[in-house]
N, C-alpha and C. Protein backbone atom coordinates (compact mmCIF):
# COMPACT_ATOMS: atom_id res chain seq x y z
N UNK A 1 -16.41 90.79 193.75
CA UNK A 1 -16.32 91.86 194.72
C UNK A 1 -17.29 92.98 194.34
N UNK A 2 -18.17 93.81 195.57
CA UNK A 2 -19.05 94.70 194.93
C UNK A 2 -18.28 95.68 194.86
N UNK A 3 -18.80 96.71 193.77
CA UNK A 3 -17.83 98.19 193.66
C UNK A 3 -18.59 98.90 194.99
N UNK A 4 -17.82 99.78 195.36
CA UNK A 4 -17.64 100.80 196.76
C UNK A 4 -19.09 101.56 197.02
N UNK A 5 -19.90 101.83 196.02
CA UNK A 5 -20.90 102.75 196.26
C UNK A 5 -21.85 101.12 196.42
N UNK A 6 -21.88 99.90 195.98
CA UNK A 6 -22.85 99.18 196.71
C UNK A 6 -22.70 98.81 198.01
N UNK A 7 -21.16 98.90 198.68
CA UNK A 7 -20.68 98.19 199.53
C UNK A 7 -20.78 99.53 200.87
N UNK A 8 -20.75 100.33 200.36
CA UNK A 8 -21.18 101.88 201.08
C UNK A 8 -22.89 101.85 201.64
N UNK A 9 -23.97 101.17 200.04
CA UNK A 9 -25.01 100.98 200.36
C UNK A 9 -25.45 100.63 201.27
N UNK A 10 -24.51 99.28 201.92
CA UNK A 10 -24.94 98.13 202.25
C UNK A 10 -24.76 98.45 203.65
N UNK A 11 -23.68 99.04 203.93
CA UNK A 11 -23.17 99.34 204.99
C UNK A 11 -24.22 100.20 205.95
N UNK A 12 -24.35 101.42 204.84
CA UNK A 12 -26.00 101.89 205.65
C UNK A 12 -26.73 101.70 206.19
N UNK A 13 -27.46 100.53 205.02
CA UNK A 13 -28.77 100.01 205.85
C UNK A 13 -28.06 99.71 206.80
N UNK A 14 -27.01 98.50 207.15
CA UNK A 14 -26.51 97.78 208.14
C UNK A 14 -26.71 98.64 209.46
N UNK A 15 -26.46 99.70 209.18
CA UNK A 15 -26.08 100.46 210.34
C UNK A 15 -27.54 101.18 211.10
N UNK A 16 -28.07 101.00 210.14
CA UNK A 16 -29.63 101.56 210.33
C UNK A 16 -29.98 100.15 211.47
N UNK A 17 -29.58 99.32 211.30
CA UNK A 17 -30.23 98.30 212.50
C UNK A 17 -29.71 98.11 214.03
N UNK A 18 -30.97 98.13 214.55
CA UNK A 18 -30.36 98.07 215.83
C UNK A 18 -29.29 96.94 216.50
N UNK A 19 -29.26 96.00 215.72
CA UNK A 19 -28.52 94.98 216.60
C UNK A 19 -27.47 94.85 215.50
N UNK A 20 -27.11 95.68 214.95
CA UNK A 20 -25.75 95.35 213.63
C UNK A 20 -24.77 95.65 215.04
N UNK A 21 -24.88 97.41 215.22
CA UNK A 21 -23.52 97.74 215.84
C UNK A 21 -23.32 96.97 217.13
N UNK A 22 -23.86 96.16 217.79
CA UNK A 22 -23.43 95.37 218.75
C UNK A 22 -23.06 94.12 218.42
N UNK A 23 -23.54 93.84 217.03
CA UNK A 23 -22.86 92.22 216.79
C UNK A 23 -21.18 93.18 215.96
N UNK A 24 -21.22 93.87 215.40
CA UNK A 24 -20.14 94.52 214.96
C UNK A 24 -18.99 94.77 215.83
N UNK A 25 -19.61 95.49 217.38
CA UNK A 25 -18.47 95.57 218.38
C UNK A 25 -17.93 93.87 219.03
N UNK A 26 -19.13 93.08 218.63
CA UNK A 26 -18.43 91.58 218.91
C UNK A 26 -17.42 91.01 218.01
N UNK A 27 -17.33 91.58 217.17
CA UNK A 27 -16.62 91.01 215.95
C UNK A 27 -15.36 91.68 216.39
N UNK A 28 -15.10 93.05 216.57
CA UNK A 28 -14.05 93.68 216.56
C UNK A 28 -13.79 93.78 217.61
N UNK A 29 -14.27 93.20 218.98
CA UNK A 29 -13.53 92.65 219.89
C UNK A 29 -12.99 91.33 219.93
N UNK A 30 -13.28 90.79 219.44
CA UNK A 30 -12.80 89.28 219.22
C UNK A 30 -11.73 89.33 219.03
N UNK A 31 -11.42 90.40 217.38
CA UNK A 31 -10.60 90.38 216.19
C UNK A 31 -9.33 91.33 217.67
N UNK A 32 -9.72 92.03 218.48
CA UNK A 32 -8.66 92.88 218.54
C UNK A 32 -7.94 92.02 219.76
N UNK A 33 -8.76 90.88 220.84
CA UNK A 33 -8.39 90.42 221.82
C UNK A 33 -7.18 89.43 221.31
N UNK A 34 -7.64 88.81 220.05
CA UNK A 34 -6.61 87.94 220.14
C UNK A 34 -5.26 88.22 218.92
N UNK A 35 -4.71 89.40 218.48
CA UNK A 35 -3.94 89.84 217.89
C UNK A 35 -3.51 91.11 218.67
N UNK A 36 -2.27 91.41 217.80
CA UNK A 36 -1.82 93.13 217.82
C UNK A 36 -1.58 93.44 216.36
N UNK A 37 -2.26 94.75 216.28
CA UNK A 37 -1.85 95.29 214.92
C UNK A 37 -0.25 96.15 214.54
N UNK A 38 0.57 95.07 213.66
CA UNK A 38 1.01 95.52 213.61
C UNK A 38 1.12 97.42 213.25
N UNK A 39 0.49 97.48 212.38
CA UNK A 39 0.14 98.85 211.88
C UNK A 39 0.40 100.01 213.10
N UNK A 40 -0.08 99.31 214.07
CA UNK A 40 -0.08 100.77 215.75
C UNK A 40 1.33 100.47 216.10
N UNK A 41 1.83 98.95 216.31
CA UNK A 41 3.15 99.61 216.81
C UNK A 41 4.14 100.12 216.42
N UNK A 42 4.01 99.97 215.06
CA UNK A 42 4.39 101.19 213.95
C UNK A 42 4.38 102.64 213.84
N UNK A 43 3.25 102.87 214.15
CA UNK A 43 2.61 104.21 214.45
C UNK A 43 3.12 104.53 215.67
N UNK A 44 3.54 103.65 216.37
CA UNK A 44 3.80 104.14 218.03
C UNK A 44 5.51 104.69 217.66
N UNK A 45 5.74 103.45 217.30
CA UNK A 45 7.12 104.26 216.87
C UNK A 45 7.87 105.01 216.26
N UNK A 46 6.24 105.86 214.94
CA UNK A 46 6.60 106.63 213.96
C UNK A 46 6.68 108.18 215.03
N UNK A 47 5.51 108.17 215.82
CA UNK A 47 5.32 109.24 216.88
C UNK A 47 6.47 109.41 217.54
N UNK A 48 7.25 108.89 218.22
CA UNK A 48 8.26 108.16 219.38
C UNK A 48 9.10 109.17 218.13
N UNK A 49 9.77 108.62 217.03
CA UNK A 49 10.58 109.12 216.26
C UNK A 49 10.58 110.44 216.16
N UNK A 50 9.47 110.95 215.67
CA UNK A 50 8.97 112.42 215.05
C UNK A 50 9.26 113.24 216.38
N UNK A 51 8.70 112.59 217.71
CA UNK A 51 9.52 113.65 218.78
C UNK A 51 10.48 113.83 218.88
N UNK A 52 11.14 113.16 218.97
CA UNK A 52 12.37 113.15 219.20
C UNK A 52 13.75 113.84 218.42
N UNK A 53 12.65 113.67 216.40
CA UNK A 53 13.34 114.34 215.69
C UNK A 53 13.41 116.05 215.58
N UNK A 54 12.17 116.57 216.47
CA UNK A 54 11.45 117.60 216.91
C UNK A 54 11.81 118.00 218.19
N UNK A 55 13.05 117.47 218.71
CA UNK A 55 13.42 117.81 220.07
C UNK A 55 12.14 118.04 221.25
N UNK A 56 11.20 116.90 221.08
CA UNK A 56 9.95 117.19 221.96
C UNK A 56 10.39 116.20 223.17
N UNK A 57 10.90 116.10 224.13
CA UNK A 57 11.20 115.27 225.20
C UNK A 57 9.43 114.35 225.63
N UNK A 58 9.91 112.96 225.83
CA UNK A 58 8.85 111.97 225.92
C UNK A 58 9.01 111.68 227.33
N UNK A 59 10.32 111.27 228.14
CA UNK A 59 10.40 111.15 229.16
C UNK A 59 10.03 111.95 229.99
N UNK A 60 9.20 111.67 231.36
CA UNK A 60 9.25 112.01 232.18
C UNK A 60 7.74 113.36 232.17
N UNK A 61 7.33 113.10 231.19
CA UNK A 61 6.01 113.87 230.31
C UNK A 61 4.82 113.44 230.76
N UNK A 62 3.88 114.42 230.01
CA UNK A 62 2.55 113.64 230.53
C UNK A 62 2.02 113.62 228.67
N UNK A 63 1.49 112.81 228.42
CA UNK A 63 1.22 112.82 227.02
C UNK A 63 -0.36 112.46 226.67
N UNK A 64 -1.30 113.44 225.69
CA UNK A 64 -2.57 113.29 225.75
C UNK A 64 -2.56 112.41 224.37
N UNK A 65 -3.01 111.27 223.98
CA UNK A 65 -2.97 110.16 223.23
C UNK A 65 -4.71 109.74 222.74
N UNK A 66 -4.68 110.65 221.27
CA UNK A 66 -6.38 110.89 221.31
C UNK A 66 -6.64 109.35 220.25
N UNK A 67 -7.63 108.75 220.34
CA UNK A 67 -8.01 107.74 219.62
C UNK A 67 -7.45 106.43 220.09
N UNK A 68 -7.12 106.06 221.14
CA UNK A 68 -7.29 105.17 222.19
C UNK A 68 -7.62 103.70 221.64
N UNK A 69 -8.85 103.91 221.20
CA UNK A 69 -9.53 102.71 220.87
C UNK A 69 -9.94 101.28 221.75
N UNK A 70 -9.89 100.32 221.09
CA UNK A 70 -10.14 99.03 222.04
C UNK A 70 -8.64 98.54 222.56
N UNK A 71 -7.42 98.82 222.35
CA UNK A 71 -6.56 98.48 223.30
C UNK A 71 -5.42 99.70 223.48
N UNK A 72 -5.18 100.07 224.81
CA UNK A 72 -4.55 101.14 224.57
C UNK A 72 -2.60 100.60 224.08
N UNK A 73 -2.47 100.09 222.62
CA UNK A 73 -1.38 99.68 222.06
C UNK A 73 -0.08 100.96 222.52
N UNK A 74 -0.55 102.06 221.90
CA UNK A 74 0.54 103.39 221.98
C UNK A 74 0.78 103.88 222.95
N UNK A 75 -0.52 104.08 224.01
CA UNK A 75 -0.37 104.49 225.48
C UNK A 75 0.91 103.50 226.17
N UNK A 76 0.70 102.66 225.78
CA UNK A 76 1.77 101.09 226.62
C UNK A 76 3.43 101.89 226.15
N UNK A 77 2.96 101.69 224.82
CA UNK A 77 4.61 101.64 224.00
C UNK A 77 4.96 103.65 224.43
N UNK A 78 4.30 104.12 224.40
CA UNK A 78 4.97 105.44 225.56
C UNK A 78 5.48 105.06 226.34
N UNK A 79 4.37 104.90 227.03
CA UNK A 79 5.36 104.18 228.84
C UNK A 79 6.53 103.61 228.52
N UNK A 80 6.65 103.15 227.82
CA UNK A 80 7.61 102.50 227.29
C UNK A 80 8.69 103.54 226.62
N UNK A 81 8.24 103.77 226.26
CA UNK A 81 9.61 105.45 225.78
C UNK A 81 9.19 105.98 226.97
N UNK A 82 9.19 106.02 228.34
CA UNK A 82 9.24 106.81 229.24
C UNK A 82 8.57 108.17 229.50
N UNK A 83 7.19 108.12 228.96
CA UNK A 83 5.97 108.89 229.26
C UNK A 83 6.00 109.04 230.83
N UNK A 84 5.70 109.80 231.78
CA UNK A 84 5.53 109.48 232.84
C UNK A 84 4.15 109.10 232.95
N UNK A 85 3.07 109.48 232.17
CA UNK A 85 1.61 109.14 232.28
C UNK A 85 1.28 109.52 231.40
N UNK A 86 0.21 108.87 230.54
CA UNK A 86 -0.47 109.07 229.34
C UNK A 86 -2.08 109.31 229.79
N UNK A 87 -2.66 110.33 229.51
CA UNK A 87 -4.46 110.43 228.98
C UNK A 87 -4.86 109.90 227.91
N UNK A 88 -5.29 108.91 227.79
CA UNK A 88 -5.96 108.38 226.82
C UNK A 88 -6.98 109.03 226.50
N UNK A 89 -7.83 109.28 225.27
CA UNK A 89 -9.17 110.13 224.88
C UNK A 89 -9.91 109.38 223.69
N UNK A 90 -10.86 108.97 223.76
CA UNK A 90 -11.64 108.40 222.31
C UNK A 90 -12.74 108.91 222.43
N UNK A 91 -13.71 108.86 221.45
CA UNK A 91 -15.07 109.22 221.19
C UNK A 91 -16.22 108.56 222.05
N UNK A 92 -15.68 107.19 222.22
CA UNK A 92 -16.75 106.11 222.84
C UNK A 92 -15.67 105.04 223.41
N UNK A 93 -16.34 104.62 224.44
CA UNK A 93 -15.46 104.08 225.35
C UNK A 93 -15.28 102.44 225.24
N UNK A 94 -14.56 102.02 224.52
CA UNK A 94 -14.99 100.61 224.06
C UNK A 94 -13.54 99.60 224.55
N UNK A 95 -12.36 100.21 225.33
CA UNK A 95 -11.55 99.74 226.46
C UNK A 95 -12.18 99.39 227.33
N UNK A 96 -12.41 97.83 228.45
CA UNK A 96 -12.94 97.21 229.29
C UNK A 96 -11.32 96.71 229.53
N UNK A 97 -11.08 95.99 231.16
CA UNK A 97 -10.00 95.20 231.50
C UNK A 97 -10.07 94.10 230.59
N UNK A 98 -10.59 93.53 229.84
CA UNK A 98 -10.27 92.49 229.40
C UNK A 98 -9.42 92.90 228.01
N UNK A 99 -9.81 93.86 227.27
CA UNK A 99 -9.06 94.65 226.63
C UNK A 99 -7.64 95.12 226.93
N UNK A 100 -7.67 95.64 227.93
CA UNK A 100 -6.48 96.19 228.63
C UNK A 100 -5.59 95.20 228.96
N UNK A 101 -5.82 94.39 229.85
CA UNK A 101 -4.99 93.14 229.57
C UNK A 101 -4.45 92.30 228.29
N UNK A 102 -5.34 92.36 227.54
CA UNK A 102 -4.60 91.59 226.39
C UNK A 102 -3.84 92.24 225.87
N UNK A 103 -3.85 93.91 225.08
CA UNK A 103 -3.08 94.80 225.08
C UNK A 103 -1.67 94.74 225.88
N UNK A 104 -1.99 94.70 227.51
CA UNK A 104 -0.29 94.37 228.03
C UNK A 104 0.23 93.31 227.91
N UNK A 105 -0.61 92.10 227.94
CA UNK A 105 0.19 90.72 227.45
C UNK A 105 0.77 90.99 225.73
N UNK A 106 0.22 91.73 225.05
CA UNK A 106 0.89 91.53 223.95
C UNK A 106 1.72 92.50 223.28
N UNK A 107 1.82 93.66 224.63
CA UNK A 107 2.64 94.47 224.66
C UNK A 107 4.27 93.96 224.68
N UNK A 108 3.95 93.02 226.10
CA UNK A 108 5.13 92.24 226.56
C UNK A 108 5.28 91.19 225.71
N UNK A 109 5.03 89.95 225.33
CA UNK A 109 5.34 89.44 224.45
C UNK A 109 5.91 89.59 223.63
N UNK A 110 5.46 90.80 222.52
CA UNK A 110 6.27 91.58 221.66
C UNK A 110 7.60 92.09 222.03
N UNK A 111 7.68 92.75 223.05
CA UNK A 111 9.00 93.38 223.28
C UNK A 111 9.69 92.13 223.87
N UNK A 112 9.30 91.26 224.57
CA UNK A 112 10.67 90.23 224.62
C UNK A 112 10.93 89.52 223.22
N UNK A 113 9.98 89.51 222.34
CA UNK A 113 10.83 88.73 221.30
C UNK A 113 11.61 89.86 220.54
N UNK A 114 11.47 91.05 220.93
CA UNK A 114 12.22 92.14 219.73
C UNK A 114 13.95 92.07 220.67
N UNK A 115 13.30 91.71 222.18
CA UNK A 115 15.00 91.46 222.88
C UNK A 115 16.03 93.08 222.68
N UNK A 116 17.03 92.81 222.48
CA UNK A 116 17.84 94.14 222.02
C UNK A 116 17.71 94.99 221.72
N UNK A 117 16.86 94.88 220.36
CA UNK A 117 16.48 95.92 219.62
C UNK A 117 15.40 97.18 219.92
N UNK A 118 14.80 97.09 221.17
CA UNK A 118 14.48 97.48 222.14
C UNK A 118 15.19 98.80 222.49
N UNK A 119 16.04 98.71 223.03
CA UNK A 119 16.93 99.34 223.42
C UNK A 119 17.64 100.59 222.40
N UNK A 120 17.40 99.99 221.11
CA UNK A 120 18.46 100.86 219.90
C UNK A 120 16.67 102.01 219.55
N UNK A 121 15.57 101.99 220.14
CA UNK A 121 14.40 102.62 219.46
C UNK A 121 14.40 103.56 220.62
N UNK A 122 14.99 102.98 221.96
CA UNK A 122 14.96 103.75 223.24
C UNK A 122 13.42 103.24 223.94
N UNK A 123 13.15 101.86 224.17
CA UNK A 123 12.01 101.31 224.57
C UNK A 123 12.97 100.63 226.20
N UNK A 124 12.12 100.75 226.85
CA UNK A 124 12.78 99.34 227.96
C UNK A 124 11.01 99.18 228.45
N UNK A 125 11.30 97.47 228.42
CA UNK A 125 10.12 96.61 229.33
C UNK A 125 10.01 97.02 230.71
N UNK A 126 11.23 97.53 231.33
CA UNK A 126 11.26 97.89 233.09
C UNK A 126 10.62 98.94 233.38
N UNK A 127 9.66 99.37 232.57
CA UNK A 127 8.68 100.94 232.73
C UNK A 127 7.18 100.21 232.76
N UNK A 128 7.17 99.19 232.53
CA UNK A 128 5.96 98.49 232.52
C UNK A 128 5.89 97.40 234.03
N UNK A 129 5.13 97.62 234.31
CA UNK A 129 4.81 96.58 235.70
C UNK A 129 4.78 95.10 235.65
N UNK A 130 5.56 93.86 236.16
CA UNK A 130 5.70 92.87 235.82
C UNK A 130 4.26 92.43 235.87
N UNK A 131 3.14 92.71 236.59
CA UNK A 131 1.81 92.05 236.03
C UNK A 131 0.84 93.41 236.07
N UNK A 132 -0.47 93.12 236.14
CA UNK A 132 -1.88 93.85 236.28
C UNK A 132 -2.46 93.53 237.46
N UNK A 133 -3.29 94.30 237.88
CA UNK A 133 -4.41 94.00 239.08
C UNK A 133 -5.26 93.65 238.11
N UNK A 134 -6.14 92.48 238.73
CA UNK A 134 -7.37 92.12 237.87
C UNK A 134 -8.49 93.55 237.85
N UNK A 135 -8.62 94.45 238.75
CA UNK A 135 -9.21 95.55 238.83
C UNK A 135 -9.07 96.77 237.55
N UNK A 136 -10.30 96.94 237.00
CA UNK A 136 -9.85 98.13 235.85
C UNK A 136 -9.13 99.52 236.25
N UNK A 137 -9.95 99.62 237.00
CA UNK A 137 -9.12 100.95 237.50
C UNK A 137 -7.95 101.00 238.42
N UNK A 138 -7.89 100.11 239.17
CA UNK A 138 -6.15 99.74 239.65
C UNK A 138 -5.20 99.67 238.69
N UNK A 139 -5.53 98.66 237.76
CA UNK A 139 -4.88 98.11 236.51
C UNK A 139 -3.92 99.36 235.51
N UNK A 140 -5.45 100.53 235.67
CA UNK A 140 -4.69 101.84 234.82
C UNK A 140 -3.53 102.50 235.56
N UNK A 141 -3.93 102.87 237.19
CA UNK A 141 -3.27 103.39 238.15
C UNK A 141 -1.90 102.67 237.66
N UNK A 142 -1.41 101.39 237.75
CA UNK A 142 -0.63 101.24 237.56
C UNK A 142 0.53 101.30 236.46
N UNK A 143 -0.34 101.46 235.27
CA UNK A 143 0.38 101.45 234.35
C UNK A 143 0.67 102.90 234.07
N UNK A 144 0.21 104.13 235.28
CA UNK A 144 -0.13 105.11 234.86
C UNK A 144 -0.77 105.89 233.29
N UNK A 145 -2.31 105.26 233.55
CA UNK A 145 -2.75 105.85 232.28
C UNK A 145 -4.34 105.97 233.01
N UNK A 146 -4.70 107.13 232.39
CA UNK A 146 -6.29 107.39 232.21
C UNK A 146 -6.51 107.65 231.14
């Protein structure tokens, strides 16, 4: 394994080339289409908690949700604690529908296998729309999110 200041090196140049960061965003779309990190829905539910322990009401809210990224994981799992609409915000815009969709398929997936337990975090699936419009911007409309 290299120590951190070669692997920092390396990274540099890397970045110095023009065609790194686009084979890079291929990589980490790949990596994000066909998983969920656990780590975010963690985070979704560490947030979810902390309001709540903070008497910050989630329902029925509008909630600005900065760092977005390639699937909006937390924006979903709001809706899901009963956000009425989430703003999503990132630096660079690297959400496309094909993103977005996999994100809600594995939004849903997840929550039917968690079943019950659902319910004891204060999540329900019935805040989420039984499908998507193939359209990006319909797609958000519906899930209420920009």
């Amino acid at each position: 394994m290299l120590p951190w200041w070669a692997r920092l090196m390396f990274q540099r140049m890397a970045a110095s080339l023009p065609w790194t960061v686009r084979l890079w965003k291929a990589y980490l779309r790949r990596k994000y289409r066909s998983s969920i990190d656990e780590e975010t829905v963690q985070s979704a539910l560490h947030q979810i908690e902390l309001a709540r322990a903070h008497d910050l009401p989630i329902s029925g809210r509008t909630i600005l949700e900065i760092g977005s990224g390639w699937k909006p994981i937390i924006p979903l799992i709001l809706r899901m604690a009963g956000a009425e609409r989430v703003i999503m915000y990132d630096v660079s815009k690297t959400m496309d529908a094909e993103m977005l969709s996999a994100a809600f398929r594995q939004v849903k997936e997840k929550s039917i296998a968690a079943g019950p337990v659902l319910e004891t975090v204060g999540l329900s699936l019935e805040r989420l729309p039984a499908s998507l419009p193939a359209n990006f911007d319909a797609a958000l409309q519906e899930l209420h999110l920009e």
